[in-house]
Protein backbone atom coordinates (compact mmCIF):
# COMPACT_ATOMS: atom_id res chain seq x y z
CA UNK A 1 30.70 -18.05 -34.67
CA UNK A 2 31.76 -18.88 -38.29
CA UNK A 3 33.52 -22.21 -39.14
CA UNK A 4 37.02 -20.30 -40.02
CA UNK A 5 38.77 -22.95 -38.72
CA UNK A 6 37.61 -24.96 -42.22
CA UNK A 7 38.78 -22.43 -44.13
CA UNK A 8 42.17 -22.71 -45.39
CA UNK A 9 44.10 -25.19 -47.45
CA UNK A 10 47.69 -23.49 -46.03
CA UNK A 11 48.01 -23.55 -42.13
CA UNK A 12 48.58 -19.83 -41.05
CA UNK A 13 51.86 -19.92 -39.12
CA UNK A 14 52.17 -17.42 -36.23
CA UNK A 15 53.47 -13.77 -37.20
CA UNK A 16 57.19 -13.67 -36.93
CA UNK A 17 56.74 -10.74 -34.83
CA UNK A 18 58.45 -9.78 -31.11
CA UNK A 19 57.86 -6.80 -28.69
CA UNK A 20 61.25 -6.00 -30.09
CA UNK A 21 60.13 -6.27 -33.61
CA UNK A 22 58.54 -2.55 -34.72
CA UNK A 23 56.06 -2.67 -37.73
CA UNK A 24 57.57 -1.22 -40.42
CA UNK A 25 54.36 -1.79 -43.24
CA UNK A 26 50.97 -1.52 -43.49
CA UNK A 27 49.53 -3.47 -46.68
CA UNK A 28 46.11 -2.69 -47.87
CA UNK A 29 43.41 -4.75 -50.37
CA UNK A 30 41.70 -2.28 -52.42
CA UNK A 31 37.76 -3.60 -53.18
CA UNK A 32 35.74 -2.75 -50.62
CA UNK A 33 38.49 -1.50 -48.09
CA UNK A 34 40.09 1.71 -50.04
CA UNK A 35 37.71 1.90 -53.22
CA UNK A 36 34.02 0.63 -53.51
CA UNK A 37 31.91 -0.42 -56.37
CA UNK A 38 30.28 1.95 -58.89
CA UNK A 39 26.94 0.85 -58.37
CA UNK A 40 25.50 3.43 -60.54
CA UNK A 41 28.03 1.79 -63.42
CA UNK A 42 27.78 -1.85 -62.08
CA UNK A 43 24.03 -2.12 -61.60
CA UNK A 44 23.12 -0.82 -64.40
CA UNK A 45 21.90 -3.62 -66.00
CA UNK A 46 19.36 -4.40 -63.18
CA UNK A 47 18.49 -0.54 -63.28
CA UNK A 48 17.04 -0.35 -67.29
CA UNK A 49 15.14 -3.96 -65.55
CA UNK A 50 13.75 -1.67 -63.59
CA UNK A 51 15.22 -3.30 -60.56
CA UNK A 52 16.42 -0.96 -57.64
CA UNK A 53 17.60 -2.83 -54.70
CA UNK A 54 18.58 -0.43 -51.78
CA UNK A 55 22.08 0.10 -49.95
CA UNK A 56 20.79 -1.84 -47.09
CA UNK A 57 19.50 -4.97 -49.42
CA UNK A 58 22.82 -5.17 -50.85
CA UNK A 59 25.13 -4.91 -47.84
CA UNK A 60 22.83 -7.84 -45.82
CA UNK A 61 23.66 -9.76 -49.50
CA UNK A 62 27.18 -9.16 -48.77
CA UNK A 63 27.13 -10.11 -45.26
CA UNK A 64 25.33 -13.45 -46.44
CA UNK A 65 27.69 -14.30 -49.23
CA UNK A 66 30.98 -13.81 -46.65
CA UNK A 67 29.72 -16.20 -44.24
CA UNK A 68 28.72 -18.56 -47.17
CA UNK A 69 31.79 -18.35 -49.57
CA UNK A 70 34.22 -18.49 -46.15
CA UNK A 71 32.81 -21.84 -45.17
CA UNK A 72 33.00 -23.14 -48.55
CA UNK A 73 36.62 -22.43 -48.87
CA UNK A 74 38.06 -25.57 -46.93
CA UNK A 75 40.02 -25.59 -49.93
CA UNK A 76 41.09 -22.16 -50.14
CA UNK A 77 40.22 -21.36 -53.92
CA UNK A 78 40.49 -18.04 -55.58
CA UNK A 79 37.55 -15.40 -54.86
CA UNK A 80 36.76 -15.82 -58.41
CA UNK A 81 33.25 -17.97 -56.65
CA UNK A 82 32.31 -14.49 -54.32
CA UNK A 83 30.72 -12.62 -57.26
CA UNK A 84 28.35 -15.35 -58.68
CA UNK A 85 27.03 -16.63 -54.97
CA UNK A 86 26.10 -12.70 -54.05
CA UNK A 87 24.38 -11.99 -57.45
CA UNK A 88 22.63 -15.36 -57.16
CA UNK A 89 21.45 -14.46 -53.53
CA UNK A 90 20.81 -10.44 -54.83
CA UNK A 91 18.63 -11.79 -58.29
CA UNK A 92 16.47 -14.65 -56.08
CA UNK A 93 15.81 -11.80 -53.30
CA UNK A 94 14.66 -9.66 -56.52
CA UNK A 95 12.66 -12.18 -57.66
CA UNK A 96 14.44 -11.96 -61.03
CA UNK A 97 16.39 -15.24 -62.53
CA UNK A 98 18.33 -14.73 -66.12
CA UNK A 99 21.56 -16.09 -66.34
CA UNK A 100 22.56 -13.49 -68.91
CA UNK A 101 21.89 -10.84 -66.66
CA UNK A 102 23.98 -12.70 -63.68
CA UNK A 103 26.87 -13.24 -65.79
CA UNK A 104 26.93 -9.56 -67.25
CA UNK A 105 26.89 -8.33 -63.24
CA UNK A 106 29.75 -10.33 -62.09
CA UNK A 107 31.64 -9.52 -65.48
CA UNK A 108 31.11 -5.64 -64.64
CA UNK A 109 31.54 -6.14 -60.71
CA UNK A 110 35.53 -7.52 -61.84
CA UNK A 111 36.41 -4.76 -63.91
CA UNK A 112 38.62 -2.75 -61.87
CA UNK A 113 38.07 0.40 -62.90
CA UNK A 114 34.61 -0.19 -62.00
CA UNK A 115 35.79 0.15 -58.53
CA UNK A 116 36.09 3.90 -57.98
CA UNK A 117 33.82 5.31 -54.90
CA UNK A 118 36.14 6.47 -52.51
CA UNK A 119 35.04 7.54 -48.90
CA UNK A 120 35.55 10.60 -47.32
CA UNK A 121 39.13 11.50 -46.00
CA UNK A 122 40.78 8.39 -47.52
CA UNK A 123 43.67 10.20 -48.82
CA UNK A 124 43.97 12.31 -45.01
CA UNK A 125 44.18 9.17 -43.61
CA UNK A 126 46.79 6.97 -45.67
CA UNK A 127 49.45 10.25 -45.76
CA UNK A 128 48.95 10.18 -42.00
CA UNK A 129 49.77 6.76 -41.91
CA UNK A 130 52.46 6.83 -44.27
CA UNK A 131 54.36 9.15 -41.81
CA UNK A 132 54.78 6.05 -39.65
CA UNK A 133 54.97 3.24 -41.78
CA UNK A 134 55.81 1.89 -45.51
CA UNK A 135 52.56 1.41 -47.35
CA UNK A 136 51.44 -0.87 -50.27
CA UNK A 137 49.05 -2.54 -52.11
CA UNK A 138 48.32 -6.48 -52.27
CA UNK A 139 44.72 -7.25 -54.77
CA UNK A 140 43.11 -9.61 -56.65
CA UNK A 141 42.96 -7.37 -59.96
CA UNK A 142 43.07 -7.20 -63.66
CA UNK A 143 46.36 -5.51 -63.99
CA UNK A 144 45.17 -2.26 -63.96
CA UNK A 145 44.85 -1.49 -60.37
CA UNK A 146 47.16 1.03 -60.19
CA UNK A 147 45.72 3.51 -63.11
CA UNK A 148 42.72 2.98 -60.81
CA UNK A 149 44.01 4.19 -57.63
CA UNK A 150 46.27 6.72 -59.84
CA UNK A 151 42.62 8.21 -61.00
CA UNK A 152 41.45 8.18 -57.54
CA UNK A 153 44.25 9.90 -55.97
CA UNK A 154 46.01 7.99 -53.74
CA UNK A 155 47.89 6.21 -55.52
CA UNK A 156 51.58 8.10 -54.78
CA UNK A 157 50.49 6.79 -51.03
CA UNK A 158 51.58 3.51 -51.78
CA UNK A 159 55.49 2.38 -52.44
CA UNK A 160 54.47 -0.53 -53.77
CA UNK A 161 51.57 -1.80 -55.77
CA UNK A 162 50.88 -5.85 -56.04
CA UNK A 163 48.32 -6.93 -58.55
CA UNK A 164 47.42 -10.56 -59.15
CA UNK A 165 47.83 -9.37 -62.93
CA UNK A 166 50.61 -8.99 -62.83
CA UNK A 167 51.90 -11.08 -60.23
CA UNK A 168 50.23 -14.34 -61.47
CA UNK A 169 48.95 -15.29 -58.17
CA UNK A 170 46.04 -14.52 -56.66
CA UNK A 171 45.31 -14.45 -53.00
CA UNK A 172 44.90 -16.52 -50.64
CA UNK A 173 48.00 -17.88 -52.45
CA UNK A 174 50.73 -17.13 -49.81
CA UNK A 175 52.95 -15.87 -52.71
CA UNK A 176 51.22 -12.93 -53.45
CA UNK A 177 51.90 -11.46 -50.21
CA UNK A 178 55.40 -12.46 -50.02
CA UNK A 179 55.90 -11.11 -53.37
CA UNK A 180 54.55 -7.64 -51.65
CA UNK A 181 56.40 -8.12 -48.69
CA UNK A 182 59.81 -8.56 -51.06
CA UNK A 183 59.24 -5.79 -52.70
CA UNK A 184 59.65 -3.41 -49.71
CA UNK A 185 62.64 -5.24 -48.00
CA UNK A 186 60.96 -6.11 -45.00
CA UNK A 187 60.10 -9.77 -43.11
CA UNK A 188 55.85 -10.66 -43.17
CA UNK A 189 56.39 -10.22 -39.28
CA UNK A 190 56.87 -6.92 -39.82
CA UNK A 191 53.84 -6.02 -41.46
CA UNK A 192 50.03 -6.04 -41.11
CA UNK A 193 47.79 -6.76 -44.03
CA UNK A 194 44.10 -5.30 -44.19
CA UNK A 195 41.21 -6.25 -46.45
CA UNK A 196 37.60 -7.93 -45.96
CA UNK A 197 37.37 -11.22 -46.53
CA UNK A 198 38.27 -13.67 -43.92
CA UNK A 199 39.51 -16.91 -46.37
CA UNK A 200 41.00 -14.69 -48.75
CA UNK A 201 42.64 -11.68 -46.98
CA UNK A 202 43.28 -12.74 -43.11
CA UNK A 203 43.82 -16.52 -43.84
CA UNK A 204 45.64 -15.49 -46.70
CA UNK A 205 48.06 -12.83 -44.97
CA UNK A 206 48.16 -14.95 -41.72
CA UNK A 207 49.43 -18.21 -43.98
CA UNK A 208 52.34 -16.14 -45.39
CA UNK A 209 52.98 -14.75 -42.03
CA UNK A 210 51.90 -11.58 -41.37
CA UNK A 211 49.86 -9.62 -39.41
CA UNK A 212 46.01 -9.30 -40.32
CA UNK A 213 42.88 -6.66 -39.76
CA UNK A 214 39.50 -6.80 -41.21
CA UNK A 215 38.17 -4.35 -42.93
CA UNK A 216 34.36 -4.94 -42.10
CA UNK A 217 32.65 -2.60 -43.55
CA UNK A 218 29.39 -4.06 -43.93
CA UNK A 219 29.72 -5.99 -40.26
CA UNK A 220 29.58 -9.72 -41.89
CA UNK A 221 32.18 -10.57 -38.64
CA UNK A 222 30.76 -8.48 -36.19
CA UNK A 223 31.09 -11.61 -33.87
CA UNK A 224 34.14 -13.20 -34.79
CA UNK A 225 37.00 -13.03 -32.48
CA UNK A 226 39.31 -11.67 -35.32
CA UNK A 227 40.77 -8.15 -35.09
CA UNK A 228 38.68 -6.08 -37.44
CA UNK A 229 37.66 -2.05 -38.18
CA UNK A 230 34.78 -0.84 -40.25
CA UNK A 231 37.15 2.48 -41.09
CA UNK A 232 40.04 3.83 -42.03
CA UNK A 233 40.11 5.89 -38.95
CA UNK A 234 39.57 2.46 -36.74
CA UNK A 235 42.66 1.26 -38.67
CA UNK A 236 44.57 4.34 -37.99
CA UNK A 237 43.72 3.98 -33.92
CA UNK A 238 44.47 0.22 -33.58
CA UNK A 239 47.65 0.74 -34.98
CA UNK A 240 48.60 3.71 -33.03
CA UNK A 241 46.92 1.35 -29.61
CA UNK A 242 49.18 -2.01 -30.71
């Protein structure tokens, strides 16, 4: 069991939600819950090195850096930090050390238009949702999230778009979500937030209020007692089971 409990600056306060109290929104992060990195784009540099680490290398590197950057954020920092602990952990396990090199893959790694994979039946899934509930966008981005999910084509699935950016806060910073929560109308109870990192996205959604699922794609909380999926569809079937 991770040491979650260390994780957070703001103390998450209870959903204001009730059996009499339907959910009305389902808010989504975008990196590496709707749109993944380009790794042909983003590793690039490591590639002309002559460097090829495979899928599996780089999602146990993920898995490492979550538990490592959750218990260092007792005091609930930006996720500015999560990009330069995986590439150290990714260029030691390569054997390759060049600070250059590190520095050029967490610049290209925050570039959001960098983040454009999208898996299979993501846009299915979201207009199925969207016949149920509100949907929207909370992210730590550069301002341009939106032409990104507008070039990926699901961006008319979303009423409302909230980009750090723009906003000027970045999560866990409760204001970001209730900045996205405003903008729909609707209380934080009434909503459920879903992205993949535990001291950014469920600490951060459960401090402002609202409901919280991880996205756990790569299985980095496989054994924490936290709600999570690993898929859309997951998503899609807790939601309907709540």
């Amino acid at each position: 069991m991770f040491p979650f409990e260390e994780c957070a600056r703001w103390t998450p306060r209870t959903p204001r939600y009730t059996e009499n109290m339907s959910l009305k929104a389902v808010f989504f992060d975008v990196g590496n819950t709707l749109l993944f990195l380009n790794h042909a784009v983003v590793l690039r540099p490591l590639h002309e090195r002559k460097l090829f680490p495979s899928f599996d290398l780089l999602e146990e590197i993920e898995r490492q850096t979550k538990r490592e950057f959750d218990s260092l954020q007792q005091d609930a920092t930006v996720d500015h930090g999560f990009w330069h602990i995986y590439y150290s952990h990714l260029l030691n396990k390569l054997g390759f050390a060049d600070e250059v090199l590190h520095a050029e893959l967490v610049s290209l790694t925050r570039m959001s238009a960098n983040w454009c994979q999208i898996r299979p039946h993501t846009r299915e899934v979201l207009k199925r949702l969207a016949e149920r509930y509100r949907l929207g966008i909370i992210s730590n981005a550069d301002g341009k999230i939106a032409e990104v999910l507008a070039r990926c084509g699901i961006a008319d699935c979303f009423e409302s778009i909230t980009d750090s950016g723009i906003v000027g806060k970045e999560k866990p910073h409760p204001a970001i979500f209730e900045a996205a929560v405003s903008s729909l109308g609707i209380s934080a109870g009434e909503s459920v937030y879903t992205g993949d990192i535990y001291s950014v996205d469920y600490i951060g959604a459960m401090a402002a209020g609202m409901q919280c699922v991880l996205f756990d794609v790569s299985g980095a909380y496989r054994d924490a007692s936290v709600t999570r999926v690993e898929s859309l569809e997951q998503l899609e079937l807790t939601l309907r089971n709540r």
